[in-house]
C-alpha atoms as a PDB file:
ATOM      1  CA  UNK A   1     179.014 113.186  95.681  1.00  0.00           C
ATOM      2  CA  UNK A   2     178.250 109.396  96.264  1.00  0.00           C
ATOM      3  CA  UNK A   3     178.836 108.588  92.958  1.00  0.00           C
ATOM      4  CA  UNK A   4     182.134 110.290  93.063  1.00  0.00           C
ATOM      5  CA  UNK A   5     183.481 108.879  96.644  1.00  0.00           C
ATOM      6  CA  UNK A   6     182.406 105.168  94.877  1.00  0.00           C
ATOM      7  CA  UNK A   7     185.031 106.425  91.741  1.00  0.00           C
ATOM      8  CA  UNK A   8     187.563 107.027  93.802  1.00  0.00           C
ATOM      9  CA  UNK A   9     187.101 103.888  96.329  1.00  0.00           C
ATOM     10  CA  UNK A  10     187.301 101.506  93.400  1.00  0.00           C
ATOM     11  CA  UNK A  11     190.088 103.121  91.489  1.00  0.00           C
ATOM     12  CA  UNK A  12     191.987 102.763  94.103  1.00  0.00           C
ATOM     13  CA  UNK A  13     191.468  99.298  94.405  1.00  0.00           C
ATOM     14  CA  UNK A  14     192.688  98.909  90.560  1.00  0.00           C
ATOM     15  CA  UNK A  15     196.035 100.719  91.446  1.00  0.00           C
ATOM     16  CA  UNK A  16     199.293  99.008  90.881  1.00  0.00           C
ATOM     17  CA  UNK A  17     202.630 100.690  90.739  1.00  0.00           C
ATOM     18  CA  UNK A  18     203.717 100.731  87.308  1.00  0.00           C
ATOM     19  CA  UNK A  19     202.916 100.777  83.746  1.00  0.00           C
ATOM     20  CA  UNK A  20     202.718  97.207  82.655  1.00  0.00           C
ATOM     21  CA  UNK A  21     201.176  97.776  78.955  1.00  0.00           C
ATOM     22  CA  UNK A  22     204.274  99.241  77.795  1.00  0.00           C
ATOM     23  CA  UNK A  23     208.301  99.905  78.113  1.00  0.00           C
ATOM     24  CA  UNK A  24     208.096 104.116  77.318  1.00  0.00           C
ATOM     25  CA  UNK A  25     206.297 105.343  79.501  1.00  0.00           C
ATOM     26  CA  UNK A  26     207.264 109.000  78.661  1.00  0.00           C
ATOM     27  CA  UNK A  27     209.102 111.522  81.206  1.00  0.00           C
ATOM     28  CA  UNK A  28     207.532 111.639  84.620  1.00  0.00           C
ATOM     29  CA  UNK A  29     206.049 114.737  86.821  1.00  0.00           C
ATOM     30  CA  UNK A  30     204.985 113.646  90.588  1.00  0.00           C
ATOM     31  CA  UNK A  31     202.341 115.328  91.645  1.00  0.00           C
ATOM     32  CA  UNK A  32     203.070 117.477  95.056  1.00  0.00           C
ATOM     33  CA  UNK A  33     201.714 115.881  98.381  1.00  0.00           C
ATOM     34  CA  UNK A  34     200.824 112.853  97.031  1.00  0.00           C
ATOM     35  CA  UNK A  35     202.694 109.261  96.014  1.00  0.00           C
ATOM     36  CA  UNK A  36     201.151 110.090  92.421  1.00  0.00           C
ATOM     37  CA  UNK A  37     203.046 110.142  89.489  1.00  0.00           C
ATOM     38  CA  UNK A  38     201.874 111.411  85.621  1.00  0.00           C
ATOM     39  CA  UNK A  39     204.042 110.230  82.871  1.00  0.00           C
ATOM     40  CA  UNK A  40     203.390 112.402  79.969  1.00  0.00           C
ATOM     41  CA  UNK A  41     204.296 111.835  76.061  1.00  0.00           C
ATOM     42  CA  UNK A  42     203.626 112.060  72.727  1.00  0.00           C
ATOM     43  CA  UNK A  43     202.338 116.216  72.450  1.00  0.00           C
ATOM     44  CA  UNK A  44     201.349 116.136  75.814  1.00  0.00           C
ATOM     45  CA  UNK A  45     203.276 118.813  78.101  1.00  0.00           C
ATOM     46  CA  UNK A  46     204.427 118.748  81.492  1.00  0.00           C
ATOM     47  CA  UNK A  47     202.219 121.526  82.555  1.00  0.00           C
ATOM     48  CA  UNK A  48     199.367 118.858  81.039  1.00  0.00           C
ATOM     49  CA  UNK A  49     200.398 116.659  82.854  1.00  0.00           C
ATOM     50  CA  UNK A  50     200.250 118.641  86.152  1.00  0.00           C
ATOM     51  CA  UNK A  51     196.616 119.719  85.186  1.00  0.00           C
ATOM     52  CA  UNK A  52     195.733 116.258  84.883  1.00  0.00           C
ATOM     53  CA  UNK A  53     197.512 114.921  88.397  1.00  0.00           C
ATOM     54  CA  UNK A  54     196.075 118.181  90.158  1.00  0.00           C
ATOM     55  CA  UNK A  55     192.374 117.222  88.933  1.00  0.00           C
ATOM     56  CA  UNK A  56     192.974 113.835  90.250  1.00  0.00           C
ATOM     57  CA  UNK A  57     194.668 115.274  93.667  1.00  0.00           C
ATOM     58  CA  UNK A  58     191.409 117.047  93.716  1.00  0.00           C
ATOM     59  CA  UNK A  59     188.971 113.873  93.590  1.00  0.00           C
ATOM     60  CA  UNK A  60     191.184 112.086  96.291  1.00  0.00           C
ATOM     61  CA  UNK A  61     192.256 109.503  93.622  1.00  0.00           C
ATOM     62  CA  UNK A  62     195.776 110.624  94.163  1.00  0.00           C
ATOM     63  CA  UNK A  63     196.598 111.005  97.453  1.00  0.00           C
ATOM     64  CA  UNK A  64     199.561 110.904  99.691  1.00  0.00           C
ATOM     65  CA  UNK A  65     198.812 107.610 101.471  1.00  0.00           C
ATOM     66  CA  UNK A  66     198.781 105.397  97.907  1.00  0.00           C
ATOM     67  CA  UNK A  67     200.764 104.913  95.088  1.00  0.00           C
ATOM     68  CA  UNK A  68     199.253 105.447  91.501  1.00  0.00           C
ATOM     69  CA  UNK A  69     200.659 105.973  88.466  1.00  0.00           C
ATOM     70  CA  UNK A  70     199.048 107.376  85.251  1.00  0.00           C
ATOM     71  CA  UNK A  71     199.987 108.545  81.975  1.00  0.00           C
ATOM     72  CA  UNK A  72     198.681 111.084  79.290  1.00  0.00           C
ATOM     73  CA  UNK A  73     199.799 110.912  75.875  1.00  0.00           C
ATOM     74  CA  UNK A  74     198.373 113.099  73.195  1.00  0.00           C
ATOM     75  CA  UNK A  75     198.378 112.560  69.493  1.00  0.00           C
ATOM     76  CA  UNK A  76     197.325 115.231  67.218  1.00  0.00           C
ATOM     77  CA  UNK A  77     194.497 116.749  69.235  1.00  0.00           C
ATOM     78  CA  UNK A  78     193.427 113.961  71.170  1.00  0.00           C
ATOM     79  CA  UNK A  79     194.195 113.042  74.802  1.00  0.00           C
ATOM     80  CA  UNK A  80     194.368 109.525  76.291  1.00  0.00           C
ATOM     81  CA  UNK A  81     194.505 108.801  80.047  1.00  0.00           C
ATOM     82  CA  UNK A  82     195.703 105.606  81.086  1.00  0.00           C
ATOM     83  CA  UNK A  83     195.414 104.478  84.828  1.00  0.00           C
ATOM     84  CA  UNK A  84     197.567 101.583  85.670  1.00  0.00           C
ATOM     85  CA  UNK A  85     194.881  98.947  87.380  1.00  0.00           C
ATOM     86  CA  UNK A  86     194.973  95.233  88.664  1.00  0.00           C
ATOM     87  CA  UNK A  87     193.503  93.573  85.734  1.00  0.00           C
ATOM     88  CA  UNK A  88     191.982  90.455  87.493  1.00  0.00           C
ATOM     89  CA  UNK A  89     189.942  92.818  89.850  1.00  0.00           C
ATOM     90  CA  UNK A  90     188.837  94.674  86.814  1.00  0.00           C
ATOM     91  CA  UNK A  91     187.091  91.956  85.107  1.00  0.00           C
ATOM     92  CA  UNK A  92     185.386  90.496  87.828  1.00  0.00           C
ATOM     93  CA  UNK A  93     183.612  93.553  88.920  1.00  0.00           C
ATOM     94  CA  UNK A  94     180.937  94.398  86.515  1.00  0.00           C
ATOM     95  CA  UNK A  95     180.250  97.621  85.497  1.00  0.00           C
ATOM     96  CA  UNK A  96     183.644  99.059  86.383  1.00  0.00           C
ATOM     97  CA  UNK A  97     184.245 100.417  82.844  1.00  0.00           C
ATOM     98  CA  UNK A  98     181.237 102.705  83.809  1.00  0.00           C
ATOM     99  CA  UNK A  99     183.086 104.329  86.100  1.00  0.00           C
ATOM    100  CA  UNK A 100     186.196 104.888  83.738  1.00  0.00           C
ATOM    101  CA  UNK A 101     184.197 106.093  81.111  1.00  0.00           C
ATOM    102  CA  UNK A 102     182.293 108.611  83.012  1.00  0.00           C
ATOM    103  CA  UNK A 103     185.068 110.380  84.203  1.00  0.00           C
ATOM    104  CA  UNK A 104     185.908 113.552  82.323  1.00  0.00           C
ATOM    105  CA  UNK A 105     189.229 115.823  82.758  1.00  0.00           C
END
């Protein structure tokens, strides 16, 4: 559970409010009582989409006091997650892509 509330602490931190790494972001869902938003594209679904920001309602990353943005984009039969993050924080804190990586949908 400590391990989790640390996940959630620190993404946070890395939130900004857009997509910077690219212009389509895909169409957009917002995830009910929170400022979250899932952009979804490629074969990825809206109801995918949902799953996704409802998994991340769950863990308190979204939440209705902060603004995040994400996006899930499928190709063929693989998922990518991207969570929109302040760059500059990210490569100063060591170990942070532990976090990332360890987080499973």
């Amino acid at each position: 559970m400590k391990k989790h509330s640390l996940l959630v602490a620190v993404l946070a931190l890395l939130l900004i409010t857009g997509l910077s790494s690219c212009s389509n972001y895909g169409k957009k869902v917002k995830i009910e009582g929170t400022k979250g938003e899932v952009y979804y594209k490629g074969g990825a679904t809206e109801t995918e989409a949902k799953k996704v920001g409802d998994f991340l309602k769950g863990t308190g990353f979204l939440a209705k006091d902060k603004v995040a943005s994400i996006q899930v984009v499928k190709e063929g039969s693989e998922y990518t997650v991207r969570f929109v993050y302040n760059k500059e924080f990210y490569e100063k804190t060591e170990g942070l892509e532990k976090l990332f990586y360890g987080m499973r949908l």
